[in-house]
C-alpha atoms as a PDB file:
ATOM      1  CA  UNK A   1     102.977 -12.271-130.899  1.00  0.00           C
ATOM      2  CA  UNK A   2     106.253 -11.519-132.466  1.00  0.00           C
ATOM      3  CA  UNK A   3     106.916 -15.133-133.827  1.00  0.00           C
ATOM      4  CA  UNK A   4     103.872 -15.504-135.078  1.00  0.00           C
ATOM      5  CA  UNK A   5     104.353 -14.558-138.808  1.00  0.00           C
ATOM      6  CA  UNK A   6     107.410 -16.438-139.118  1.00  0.00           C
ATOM      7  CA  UNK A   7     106.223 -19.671-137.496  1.00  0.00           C
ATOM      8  CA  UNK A   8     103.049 -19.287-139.921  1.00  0.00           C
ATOM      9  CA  UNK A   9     106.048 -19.203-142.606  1.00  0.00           C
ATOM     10  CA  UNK A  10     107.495 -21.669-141.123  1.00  0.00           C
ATOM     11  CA  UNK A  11     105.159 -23.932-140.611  1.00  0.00           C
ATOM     12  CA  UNK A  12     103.451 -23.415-144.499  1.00  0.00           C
ATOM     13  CA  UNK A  13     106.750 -24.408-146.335  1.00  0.00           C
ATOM     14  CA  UNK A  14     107.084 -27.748-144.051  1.00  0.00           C
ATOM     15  CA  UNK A  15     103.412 -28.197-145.114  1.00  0.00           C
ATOM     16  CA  UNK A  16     104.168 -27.800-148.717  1.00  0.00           C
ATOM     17  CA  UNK A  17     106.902 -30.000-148.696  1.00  0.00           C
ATOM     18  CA  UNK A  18     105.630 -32.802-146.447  1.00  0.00           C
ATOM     19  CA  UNK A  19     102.336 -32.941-148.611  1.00  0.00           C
ATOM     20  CA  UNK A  20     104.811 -34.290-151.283  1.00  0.00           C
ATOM     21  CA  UNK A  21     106.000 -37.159-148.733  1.00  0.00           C
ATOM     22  CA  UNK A  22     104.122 -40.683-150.111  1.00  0.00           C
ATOM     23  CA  UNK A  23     103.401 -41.464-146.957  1.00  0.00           C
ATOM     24  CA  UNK A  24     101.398 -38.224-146.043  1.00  0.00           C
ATOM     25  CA  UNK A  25      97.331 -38.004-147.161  1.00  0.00           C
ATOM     26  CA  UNK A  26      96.627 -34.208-145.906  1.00  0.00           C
ATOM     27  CA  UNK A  27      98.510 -31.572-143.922  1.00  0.00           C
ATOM     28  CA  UNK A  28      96.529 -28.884-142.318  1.00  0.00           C
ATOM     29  CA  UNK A  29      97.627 -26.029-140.750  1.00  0.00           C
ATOM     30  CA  UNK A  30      94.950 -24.457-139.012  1.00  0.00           C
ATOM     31  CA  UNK A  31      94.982 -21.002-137.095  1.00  0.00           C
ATOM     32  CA  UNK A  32      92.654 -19.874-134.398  1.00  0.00           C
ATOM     33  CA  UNK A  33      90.467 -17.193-135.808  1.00  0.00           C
ATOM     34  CA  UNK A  34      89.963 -15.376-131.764  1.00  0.00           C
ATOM     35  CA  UNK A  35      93.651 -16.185-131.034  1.00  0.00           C
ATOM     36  CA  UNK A  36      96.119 -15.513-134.006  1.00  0.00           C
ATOM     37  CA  UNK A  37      98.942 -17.162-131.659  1.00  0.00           C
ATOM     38  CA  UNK A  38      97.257 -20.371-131.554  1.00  0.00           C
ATOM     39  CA  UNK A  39      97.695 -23.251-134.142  1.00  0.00           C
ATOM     40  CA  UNK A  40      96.724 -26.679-134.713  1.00  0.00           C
ATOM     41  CA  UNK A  41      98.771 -28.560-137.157  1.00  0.00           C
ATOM     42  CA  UNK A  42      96.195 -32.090-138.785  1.00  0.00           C
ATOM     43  CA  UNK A  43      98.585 -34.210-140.384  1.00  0.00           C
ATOM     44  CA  UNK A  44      96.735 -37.359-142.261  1.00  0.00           C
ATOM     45  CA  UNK A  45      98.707 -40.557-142.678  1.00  0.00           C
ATOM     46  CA  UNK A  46      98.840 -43.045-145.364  1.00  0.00           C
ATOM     47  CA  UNK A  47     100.405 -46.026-143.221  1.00  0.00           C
ATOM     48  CA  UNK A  48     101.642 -46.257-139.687  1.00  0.00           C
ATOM     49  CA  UNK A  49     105.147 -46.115-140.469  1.00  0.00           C
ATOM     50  CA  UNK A  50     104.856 -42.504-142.231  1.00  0.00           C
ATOM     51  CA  UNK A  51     105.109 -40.362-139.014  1.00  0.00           C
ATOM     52  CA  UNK A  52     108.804 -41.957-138.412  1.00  0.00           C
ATOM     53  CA  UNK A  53     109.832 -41.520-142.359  1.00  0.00           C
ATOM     54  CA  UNK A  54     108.335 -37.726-141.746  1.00  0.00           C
ATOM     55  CA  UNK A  55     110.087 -37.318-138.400  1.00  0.00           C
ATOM     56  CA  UNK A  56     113.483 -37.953-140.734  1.00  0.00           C
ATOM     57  CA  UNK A  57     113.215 -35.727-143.467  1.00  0.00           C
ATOM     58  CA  UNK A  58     115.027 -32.669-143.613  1.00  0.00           C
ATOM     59  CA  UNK A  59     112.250 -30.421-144.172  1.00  0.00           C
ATOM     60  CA  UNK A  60     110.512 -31.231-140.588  1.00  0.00           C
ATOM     61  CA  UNK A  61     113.814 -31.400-138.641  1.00  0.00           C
ATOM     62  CA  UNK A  62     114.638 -27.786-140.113  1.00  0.00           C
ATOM     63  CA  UNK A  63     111.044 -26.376-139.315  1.00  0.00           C
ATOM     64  CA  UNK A  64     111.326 -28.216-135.558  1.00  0.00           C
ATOM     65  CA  UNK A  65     114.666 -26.567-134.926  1.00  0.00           C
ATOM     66  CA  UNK A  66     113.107 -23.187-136.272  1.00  0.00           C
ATOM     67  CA  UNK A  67     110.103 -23.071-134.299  1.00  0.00           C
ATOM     68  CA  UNK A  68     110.966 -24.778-131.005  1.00  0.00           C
ATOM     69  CA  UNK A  69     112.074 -21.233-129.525  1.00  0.00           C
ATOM     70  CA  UNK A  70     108.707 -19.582-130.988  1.00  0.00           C
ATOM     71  CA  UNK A  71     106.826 -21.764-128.604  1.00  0.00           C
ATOM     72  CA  UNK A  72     104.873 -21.099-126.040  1.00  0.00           C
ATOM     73  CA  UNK A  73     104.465 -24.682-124.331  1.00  0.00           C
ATOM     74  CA  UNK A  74     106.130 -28.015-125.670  1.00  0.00           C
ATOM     75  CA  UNK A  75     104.275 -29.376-128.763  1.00  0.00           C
ATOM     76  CA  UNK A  76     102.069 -32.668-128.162  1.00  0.00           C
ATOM     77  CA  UNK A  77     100.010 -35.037-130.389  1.00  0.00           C
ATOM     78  CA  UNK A  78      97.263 -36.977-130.519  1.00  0.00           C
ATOM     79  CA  UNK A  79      96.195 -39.646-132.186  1.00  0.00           C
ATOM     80  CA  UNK A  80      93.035 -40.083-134.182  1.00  0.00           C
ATOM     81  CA  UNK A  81      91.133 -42.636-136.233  1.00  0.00           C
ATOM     82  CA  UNK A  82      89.409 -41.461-139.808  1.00  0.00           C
ATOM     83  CA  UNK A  83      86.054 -42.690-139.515  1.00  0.00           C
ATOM     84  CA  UNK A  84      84.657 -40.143-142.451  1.00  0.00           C
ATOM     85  CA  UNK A  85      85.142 -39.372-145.183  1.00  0.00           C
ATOM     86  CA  UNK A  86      86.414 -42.993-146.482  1.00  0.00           C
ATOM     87  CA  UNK A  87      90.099 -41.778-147.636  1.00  0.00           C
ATOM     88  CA  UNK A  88      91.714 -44.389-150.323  1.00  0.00           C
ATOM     89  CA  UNK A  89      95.157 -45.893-149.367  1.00  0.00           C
ATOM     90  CA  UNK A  90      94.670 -44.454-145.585  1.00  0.00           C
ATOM     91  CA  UNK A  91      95.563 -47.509-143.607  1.00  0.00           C
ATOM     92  CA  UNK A  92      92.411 -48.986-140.950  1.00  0.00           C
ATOM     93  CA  UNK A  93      92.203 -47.956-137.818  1.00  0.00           C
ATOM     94  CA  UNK A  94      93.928 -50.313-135.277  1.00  0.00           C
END
């Protein structure tokens, strides 16, 4: 519970500055209301080739080094399609 405010921190300025990334729609960063540890990060693409150009920026590789001790298991992803609402300049689902 001690991390928890600064990977909040953290984890808002990478938001602010990936929002400002072409390649990146939406950037949520959501906190569970009955478990103020737990977060879920929704990060909405523009092409398939923006997670790699996001994964380079110095703004994510500073908040991954930050946060990586704060964690409590290894981050993982998954991968979903946008079937509503219709976003413009979201590429189709493959």
């Amino acid at each position: 519970m001690d991390c928890v405010e600064a990977f909040k921190q953290a984890t808002l300025e990478n938001a602010r500055n990936s929002i400002l990334e072409p390649g990146i729609a939406r950037f949520d960063v959501l906190q569970k209301q009955d478990d103020p540890t737990s977060f879920v990060l929704v990060e909405i693409y523009r092409t398939e080739d923006a997670p790699a150009k996001h994964k380079e920026t110095s703004h994510y590789q500073k908040w991954r080094d930050l946060v990586a001790p704060m964690m409590a298991e290894p981050r993982r992803s998954q991968k979903f399609a946008n079937l509503s609402p219709k976003d413009e300049g979201l590429s189709p689902p493959t």
